[in-house]
Protein backbone atom coordinates (compact mmCIF):
# COMPACT_ATOMS: atom_id res chain seq x y z
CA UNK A 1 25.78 -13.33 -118.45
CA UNK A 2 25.82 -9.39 -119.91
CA UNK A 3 26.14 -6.74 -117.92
CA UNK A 4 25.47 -3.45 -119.30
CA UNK A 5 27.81 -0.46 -117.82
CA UNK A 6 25.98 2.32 -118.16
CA UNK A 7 29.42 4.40 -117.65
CA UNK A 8 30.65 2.90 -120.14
CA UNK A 9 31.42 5.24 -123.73
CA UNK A 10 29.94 2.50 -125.59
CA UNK A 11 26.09 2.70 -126.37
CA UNK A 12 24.02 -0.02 -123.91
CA UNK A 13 22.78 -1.40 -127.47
CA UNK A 14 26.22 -1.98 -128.67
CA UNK A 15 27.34 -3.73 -125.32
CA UNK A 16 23.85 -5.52 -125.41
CA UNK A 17 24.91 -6.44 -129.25
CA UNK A 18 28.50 -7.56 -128.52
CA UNK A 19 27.58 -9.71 -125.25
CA UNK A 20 25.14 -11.97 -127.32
CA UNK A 21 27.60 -12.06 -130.30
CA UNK A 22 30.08 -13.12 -128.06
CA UNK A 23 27.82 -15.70 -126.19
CA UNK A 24 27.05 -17.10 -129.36
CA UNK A 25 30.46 -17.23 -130.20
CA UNK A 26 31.81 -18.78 -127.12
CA UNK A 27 28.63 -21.25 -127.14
CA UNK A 28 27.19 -20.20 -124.23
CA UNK A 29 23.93 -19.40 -126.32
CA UNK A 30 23.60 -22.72 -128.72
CA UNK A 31 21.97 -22.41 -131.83
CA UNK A 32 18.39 -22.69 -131.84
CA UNK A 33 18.09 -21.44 -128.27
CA UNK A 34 15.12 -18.80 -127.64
CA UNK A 35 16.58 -15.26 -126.33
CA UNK A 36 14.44 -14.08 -123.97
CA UNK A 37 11.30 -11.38 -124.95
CA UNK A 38 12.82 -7.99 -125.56
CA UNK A 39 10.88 -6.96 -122.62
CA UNK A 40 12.20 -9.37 -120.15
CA UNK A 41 15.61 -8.72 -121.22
CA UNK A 42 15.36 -5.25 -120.71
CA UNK A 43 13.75 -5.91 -117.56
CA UNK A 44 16.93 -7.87 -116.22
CA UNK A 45 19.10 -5.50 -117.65
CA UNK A 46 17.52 -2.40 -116.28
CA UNK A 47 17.97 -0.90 -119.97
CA UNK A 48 14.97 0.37 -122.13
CA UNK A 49 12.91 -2.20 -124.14
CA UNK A 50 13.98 -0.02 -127.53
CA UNK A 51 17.53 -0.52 -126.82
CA UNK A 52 17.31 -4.24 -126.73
CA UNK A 53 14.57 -3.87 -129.45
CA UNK A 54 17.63 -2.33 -131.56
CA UNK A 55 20.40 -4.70 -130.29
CA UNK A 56 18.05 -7.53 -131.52
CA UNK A 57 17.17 -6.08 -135.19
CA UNK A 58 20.83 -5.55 -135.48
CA UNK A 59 21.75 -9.24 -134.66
CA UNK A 60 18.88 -10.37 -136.72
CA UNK A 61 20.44 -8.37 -139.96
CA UNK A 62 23.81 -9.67 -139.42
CA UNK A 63 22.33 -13.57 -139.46
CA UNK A 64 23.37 -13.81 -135.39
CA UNK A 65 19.63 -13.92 -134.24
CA UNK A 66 16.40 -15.12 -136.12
CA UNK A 67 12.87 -13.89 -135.10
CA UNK A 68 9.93 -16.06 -135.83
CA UNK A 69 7.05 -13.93 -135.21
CA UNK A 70 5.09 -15.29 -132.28
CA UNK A 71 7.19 -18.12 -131.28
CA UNK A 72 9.90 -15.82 -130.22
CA UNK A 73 13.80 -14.91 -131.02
CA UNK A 74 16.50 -17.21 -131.48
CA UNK A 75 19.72 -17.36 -131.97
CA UNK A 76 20.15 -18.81 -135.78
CA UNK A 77 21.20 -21.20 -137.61
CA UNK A 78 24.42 -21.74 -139.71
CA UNK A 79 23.61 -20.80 -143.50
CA UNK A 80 24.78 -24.03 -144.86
CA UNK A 81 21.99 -26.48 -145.42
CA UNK A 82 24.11 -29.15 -144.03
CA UNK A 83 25.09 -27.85 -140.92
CA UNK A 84 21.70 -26.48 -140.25
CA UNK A 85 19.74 -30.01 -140.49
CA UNK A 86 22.50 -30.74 -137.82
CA UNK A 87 22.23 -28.21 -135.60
CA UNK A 88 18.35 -28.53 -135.32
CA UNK A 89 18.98 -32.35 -134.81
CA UNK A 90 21.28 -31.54 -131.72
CA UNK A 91 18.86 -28.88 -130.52
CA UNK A 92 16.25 -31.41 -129.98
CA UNK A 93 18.53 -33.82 -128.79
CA UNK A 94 19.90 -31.34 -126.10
CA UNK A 95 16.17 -30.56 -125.32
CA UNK A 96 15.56 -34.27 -124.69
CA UNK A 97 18.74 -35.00 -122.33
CA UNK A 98 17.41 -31.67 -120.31
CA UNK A 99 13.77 -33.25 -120.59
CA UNK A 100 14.85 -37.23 -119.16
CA UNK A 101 17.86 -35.02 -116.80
CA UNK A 102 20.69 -37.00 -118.16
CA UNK A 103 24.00 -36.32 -117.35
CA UNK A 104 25.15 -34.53 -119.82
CA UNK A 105 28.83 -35.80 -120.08
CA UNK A 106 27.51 -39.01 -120.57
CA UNK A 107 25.11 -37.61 -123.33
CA UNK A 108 28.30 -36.63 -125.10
CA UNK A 109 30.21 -39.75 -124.96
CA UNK A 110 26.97 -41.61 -126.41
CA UNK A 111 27.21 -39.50 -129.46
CA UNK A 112 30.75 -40.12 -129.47
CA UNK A 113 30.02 -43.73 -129.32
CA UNK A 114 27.79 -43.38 -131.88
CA UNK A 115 29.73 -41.27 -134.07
CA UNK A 116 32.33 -43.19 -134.23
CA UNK A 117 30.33 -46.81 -135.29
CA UNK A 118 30.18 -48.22 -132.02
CA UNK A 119 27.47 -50.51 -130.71
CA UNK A 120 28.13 -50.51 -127.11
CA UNK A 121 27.27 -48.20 -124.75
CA UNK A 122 29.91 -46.26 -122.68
CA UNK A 123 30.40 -46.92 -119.51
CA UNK A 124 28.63 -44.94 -116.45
């Protein structure tokens, strides 16, 4: 979660900026996850909606965030073609354990399974 400290010497975009680069980095925020409307966010920040609006064209310059016009912002993709077709494959496979509300431990050591050429199914 980002807090904003509005004490703090460092600009609320810049903390806004940092949080999301670091929840990116950390995983918290997956690629391919929606970021919430620049007016919700600065509604649950208690910040203005042109600070986030800056924080946001920031990340999106630096490759961090990707805006797709109506559909919304998200965080991005990896550059690499490679990585990217993977990514977007676990995105929809995280979306579909959430959807069937599967364990998700037990989503993981299926891939595992999988990944490493074995037919049988791990045990629950």
């Amino acid at each position: 979660m980002i807090l904003i400290d509005p004490s703090s010497p460092v600009p609320p975009f810049e903390q806004l900026r940092a949080g999301l680069v670091d929840s990116v980095a950390s995983g918290e925020l997956g690629a391919g996850e929606r970021l919430p409307t620049v007016r919700r966010l600065a509604e649950e920040l208690g910040i203005a909606p042109g600070t986030v609006a800056r924080a946001y064209r920031e990340l999106e310059v630096s490759g961090v965030i990707e805006t797709r016009g109506r559909n919304g912002t998200f965080v991005a993709f990896d550059p690499d073609p490679a990585r990217q077709q993977l990514q977007r494959a676990a995105a929809a496979f995280a979306a579909q354990v959430r959807d069937l509300r599967l364990d998700a431990d037990e989503a993981l050591a299926i891939v595992t399974a999988a990944l490493r050429g074995s037919e049988a199914s791990p045990a629950s």
